[in-house]
PDB file of N, CA and C in Angstrom:
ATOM      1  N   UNK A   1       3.864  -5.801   3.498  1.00  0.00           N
ATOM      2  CA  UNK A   1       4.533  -6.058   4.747  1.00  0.00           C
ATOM      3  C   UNK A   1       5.851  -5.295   4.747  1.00  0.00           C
ATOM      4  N   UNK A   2       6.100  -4.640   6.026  1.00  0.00           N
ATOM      5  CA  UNK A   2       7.461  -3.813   5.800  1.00  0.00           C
ATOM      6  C   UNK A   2       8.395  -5.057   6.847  1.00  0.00           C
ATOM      7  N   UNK A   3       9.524  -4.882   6.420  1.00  0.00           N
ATOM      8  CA  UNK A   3      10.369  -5.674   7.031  1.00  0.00           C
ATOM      9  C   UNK A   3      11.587  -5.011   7.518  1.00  0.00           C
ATOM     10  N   UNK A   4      12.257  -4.913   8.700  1.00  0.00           N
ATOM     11  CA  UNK A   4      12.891  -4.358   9.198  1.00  0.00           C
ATOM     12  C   UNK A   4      14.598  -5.508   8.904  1.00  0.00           C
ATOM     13  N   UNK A   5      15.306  -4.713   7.751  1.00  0.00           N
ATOM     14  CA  UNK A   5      16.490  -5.689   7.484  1.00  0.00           C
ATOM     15  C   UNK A   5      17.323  -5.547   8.459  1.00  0.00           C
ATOM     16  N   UNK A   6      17.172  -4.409   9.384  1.00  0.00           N
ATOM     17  CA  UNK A   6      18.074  -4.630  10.280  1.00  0.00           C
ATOM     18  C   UNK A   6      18.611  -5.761  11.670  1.00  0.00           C
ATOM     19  N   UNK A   7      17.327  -6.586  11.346  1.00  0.00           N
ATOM     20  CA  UNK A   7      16.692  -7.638  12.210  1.00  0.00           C
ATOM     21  C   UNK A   7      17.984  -8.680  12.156  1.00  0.00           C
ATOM     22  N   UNK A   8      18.127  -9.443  13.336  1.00  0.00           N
ATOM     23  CA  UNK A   8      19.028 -10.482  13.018  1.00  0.00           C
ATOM     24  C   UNK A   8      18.128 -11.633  12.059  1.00  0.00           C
ATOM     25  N   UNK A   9      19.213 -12.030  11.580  1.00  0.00           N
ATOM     26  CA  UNK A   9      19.283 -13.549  11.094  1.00  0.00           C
ATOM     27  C   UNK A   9      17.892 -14.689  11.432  1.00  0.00           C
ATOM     28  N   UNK A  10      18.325 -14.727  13.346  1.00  0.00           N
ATOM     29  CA  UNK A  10      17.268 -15.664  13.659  1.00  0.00           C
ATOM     30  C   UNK A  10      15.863 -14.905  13.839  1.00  0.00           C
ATOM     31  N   UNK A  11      16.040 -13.763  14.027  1.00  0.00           N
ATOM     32  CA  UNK A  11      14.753 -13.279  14.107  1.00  0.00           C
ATOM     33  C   UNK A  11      13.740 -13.451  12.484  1.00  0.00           C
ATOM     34  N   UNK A  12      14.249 -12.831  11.670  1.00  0.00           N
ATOM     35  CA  UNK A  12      13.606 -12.627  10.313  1.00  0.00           C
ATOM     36  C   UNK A  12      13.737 -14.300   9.650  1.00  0.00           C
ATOM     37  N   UNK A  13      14.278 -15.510  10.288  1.00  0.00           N
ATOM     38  CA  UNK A  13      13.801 -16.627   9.982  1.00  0.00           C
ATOM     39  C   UNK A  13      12.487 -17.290  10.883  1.00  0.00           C
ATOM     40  N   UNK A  14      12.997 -17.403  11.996  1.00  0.00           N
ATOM     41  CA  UNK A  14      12.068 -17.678  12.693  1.00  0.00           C
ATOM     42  C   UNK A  14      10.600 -16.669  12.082  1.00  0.00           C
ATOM     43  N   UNK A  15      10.345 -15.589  11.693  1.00  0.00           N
ATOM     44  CA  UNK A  15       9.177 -14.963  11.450  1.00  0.00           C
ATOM     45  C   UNK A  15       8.506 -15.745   9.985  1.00  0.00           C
ATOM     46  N   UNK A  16       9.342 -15.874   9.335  1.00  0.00           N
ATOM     47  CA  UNK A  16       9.172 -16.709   7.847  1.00  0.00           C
ATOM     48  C   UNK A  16       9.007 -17.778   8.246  1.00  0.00           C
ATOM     49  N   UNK A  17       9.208 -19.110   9.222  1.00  0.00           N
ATOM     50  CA  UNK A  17       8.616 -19.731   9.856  1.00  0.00           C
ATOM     51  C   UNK A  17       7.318 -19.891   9.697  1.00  0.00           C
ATOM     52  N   UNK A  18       7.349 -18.917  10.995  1.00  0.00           N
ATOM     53  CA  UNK A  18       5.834 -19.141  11.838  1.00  0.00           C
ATOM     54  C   UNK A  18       4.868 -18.636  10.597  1.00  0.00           C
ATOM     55  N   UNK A  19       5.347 -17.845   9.774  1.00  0.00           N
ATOM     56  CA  UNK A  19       4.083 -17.941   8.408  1.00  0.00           C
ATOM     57  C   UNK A  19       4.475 -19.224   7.508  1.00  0.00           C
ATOM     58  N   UNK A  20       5.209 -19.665   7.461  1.00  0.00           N
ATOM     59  CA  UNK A  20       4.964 -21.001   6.270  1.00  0.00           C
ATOM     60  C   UNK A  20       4.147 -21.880   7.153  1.00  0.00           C
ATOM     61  N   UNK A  21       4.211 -21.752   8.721  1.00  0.00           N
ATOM     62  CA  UNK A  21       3.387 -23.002   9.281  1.00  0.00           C
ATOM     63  C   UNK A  21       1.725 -22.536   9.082  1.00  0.00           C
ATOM     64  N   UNK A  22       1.612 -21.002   9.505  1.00  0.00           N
ATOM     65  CA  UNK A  22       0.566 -20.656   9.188  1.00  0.00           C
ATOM     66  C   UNK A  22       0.036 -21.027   8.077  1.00  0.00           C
ATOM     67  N   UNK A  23       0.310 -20.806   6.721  1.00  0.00           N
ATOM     68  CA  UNK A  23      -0.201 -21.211   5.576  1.00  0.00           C
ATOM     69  C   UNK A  23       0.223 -23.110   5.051  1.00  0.00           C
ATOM     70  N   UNK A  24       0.456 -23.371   5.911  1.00  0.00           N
ATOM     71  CA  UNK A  24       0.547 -25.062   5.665  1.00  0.00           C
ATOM     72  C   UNK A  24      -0.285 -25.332   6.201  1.00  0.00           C
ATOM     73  N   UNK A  25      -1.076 -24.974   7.894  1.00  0.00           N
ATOM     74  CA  UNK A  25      -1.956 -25.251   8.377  1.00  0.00           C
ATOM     75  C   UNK A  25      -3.340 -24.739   7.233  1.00  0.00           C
ATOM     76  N   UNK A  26      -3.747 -23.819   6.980  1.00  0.00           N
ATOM     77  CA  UNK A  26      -4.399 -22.915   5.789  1.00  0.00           C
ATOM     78  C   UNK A  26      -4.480 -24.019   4.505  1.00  0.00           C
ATOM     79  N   UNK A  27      -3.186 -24.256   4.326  1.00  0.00           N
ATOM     80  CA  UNK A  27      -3.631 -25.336   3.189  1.00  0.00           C
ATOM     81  C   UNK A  27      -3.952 -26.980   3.240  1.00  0.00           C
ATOM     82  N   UNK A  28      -3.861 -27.176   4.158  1.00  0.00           N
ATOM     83  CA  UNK A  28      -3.863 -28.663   5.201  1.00  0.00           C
ATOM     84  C   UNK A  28      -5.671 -28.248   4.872  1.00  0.00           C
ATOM     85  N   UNK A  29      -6.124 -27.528   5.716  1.00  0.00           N
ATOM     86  CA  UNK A  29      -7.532 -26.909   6.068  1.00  0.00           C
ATOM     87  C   UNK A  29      -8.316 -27.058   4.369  1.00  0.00           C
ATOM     88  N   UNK A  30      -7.849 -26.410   3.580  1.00  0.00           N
ATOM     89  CA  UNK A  30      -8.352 -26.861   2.280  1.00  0.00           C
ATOM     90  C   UNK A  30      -8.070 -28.296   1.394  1.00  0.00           C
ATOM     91  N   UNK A  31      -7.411 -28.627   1.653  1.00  0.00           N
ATOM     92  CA  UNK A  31      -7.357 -30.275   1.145  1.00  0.00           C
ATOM     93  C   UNK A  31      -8.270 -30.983   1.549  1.00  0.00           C
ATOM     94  N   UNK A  32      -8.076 -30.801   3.323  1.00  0.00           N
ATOM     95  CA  UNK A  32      -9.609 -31.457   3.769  1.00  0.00           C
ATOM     96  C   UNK A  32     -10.683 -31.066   3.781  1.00  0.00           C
ATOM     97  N   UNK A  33     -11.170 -29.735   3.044  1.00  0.00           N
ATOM     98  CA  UNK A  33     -12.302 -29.449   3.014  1.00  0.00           C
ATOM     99  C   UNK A  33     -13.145 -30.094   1.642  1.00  0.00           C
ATOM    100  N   UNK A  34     -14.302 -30.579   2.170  1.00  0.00           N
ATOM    101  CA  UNK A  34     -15.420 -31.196   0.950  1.00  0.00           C
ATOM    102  C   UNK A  34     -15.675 -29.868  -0.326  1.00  0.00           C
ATOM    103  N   UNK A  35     -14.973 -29.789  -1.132  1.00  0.00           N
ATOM    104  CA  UNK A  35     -15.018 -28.936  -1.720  1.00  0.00           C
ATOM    105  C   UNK A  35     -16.177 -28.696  -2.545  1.00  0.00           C
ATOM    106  N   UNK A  36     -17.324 -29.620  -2.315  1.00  0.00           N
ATOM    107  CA  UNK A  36     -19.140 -29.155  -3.244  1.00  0.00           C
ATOM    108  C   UNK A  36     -19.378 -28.637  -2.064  1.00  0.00           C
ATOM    109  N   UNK A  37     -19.047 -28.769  -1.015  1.00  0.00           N
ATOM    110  CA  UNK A  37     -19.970 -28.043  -0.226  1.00  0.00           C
ATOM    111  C   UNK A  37     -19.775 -26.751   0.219  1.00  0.00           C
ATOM    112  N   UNK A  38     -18.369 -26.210   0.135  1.00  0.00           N
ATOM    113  CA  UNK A  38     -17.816 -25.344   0.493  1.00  0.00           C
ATOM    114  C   UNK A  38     -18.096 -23.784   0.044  1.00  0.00           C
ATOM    115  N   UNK A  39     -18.455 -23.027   0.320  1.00  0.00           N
ATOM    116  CA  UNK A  39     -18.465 -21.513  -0.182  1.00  0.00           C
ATOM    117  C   UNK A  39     -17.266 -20.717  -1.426  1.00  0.00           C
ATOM    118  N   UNK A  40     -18.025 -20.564  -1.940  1.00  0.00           N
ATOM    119  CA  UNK A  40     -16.746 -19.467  -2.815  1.00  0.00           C
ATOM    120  C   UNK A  40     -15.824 -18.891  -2.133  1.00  0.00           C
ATOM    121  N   UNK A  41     -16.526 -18.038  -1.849  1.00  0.00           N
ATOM    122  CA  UNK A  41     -16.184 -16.924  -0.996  1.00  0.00           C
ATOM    123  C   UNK A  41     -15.436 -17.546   0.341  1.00  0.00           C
ATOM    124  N   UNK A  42     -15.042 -18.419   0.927  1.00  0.00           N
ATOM    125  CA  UNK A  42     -14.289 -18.928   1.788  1.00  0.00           C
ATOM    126  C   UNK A  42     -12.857 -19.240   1.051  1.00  0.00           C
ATOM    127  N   UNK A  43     -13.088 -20.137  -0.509  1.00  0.00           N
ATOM    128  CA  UNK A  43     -12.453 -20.921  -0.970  1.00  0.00           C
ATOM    129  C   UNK A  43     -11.300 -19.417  -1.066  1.00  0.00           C
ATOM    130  N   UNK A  44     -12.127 -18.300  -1.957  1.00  0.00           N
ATOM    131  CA  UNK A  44     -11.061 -16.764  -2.163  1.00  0.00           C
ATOM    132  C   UNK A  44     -10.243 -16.559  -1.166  1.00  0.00           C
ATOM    133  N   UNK A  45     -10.736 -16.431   0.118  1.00  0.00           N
ATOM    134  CA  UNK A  45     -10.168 -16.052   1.464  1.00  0.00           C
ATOM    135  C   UNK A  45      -9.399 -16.659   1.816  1.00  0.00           C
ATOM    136  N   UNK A  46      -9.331 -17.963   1.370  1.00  0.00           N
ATOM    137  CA  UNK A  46      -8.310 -19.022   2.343  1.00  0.00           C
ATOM    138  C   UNK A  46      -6.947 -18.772   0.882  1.00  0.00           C
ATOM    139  N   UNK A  47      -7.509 -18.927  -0.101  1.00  0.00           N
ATOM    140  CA  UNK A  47      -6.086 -19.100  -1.051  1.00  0.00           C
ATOM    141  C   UNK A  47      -5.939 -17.545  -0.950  1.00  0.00           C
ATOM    142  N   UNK A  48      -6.428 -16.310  -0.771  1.00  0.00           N
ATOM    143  CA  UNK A  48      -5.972 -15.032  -0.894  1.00  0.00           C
ATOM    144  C   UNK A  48      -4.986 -15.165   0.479  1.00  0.00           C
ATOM    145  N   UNK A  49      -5.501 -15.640   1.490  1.00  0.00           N
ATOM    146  CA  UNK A  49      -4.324 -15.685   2.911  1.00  0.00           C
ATOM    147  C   UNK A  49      -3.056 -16.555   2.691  1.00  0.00           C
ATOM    148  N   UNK A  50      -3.692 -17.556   2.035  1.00  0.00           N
ATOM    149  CA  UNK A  50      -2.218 -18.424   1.907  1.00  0.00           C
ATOM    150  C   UNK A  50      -1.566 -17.997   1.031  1.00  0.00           C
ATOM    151  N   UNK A  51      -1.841 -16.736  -0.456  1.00  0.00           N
ATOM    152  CA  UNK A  51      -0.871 -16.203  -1.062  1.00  0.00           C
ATOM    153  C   UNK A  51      -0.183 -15.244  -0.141  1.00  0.00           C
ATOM    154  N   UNK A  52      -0.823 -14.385   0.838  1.00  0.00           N
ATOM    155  CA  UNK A  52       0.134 -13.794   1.391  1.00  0.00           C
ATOM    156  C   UNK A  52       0.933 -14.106   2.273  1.00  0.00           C
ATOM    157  N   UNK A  53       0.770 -14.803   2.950  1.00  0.00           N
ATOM    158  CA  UNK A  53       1.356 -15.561   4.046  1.00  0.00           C
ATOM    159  C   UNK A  53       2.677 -16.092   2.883  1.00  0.00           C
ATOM    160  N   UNK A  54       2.129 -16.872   2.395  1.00  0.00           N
ATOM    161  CA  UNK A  54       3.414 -17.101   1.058  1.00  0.00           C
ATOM    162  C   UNK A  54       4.295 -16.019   0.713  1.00  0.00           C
ATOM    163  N   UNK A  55       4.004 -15.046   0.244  1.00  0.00           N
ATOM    164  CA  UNK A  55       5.192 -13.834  -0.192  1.00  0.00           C
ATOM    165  C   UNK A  55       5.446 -13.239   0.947  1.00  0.00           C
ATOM    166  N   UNK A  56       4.575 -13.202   2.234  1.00  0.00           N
ATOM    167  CA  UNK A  56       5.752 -12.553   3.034  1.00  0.00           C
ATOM    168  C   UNK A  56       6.569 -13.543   3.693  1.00  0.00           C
ATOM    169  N   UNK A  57       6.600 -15.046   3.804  1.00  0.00           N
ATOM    170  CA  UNK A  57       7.607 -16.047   4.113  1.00  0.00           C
ATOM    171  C   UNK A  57       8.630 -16.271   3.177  1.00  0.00           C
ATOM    172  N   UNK A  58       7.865 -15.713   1.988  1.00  0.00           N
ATOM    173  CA  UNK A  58       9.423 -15.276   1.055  1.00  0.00           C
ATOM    174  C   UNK A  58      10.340 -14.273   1.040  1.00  0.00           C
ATOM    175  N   UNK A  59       9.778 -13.221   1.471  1.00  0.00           N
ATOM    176  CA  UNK A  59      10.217 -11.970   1.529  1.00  0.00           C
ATOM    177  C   UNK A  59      11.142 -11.900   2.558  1.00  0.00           C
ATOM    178  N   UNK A  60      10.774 -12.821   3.890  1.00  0.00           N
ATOM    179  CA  UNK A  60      11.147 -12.627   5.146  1.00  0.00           C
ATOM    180  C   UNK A  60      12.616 -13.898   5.109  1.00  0.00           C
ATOM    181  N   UNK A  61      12.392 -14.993   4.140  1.00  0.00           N
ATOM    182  CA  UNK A  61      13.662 -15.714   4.156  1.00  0.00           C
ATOM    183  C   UNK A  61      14.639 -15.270   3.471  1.00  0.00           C
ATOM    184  N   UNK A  62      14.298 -14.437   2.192  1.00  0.00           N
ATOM    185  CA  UNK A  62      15.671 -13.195   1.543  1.00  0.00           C
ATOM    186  C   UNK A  62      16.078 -12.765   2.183  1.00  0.00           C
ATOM    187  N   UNK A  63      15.461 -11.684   3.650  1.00  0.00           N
ATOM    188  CA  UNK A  63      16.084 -10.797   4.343  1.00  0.00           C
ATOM    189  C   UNK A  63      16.754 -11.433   5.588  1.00  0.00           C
ATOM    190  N   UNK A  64      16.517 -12.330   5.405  1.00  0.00           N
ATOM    191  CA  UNK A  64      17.050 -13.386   6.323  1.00  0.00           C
ATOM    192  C   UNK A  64      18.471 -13.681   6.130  1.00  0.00           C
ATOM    193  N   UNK A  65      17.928 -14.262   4.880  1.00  0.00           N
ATOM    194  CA  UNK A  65      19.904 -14.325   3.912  1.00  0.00           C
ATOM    195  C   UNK A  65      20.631 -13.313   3.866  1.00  0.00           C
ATOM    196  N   UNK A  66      20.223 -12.139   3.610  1.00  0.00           N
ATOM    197  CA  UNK A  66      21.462 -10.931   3.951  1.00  0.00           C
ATOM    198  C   UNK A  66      21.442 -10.941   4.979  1.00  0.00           C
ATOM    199  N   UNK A  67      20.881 -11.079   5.957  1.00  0.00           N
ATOM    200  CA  UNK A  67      21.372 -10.532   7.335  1.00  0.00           C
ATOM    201  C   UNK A  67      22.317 -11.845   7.610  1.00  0.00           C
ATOM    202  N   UNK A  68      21.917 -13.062   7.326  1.00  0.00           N
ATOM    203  CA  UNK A  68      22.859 -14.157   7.233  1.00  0.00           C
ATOM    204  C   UNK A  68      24.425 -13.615   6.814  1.00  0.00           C
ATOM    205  N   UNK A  69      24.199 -13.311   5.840  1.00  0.00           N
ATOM    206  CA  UNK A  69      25.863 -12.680   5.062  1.00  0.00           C
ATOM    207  C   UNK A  69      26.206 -11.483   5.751  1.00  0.00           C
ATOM    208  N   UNK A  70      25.147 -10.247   6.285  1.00  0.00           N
ATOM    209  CA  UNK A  70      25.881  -9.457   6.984  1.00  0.00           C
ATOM    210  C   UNK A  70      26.479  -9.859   8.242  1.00  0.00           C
ATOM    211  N   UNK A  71      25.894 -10.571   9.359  1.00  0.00           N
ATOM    212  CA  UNK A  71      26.235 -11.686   9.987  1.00  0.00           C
ATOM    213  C   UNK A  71      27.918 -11.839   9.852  1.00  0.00           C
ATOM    214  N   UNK A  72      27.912 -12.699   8.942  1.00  0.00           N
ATOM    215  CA  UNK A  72      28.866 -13.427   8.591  1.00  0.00           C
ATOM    216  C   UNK A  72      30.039 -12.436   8.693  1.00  0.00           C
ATOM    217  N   UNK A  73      29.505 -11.518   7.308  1.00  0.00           N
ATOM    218  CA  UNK A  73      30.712 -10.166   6.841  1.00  0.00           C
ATOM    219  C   UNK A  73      31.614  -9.988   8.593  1.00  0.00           C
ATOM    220  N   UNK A  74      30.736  -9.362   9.307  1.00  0.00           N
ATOM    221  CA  UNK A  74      30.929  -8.961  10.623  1.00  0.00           C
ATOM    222  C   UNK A  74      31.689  -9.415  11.672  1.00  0.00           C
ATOM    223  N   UNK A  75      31.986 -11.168  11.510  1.00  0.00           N
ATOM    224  CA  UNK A  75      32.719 -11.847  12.058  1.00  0.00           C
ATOM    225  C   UNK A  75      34.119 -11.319  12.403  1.00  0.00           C
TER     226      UNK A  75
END
């Protein structure tokens, strides 16, 4: 994922957001799934999405924080 640091503050949080909800919903979805019945190959897909969804809601709340402090600096 490329991330544009030049982004404000609320923008590059709000985006880290809307992916942690994404992958909470994603993992909500696997808790309740009957897991004998379930496919492999689903089980890969859903934890391969929720790892990424994960590092780029991480990625996206770091760049968040500098722009937070550049922000700030700027005052």
């Amino acid at each position: 994922m490329l991330i544009d640091t030049s982004r404000s503050y609320i923008d590059l949080q709000e985006s880290a957001e809307q992916r942690l909800s994404a992958v909470r919903g994603l993992l909500q979805s696997l808790a309740l799934m009957n897991i004998t019945l379930a496919d492999a190959n689903d089980l890969r897909y859903l934890s391969e999405a929720a790892y990424l969804l994960t590092e780029d809601a991480y990625d996206l709340a770091k760049a968040a924080h500098h722009a937070a402090l550049r922000e700030a600096s700027q005052r």
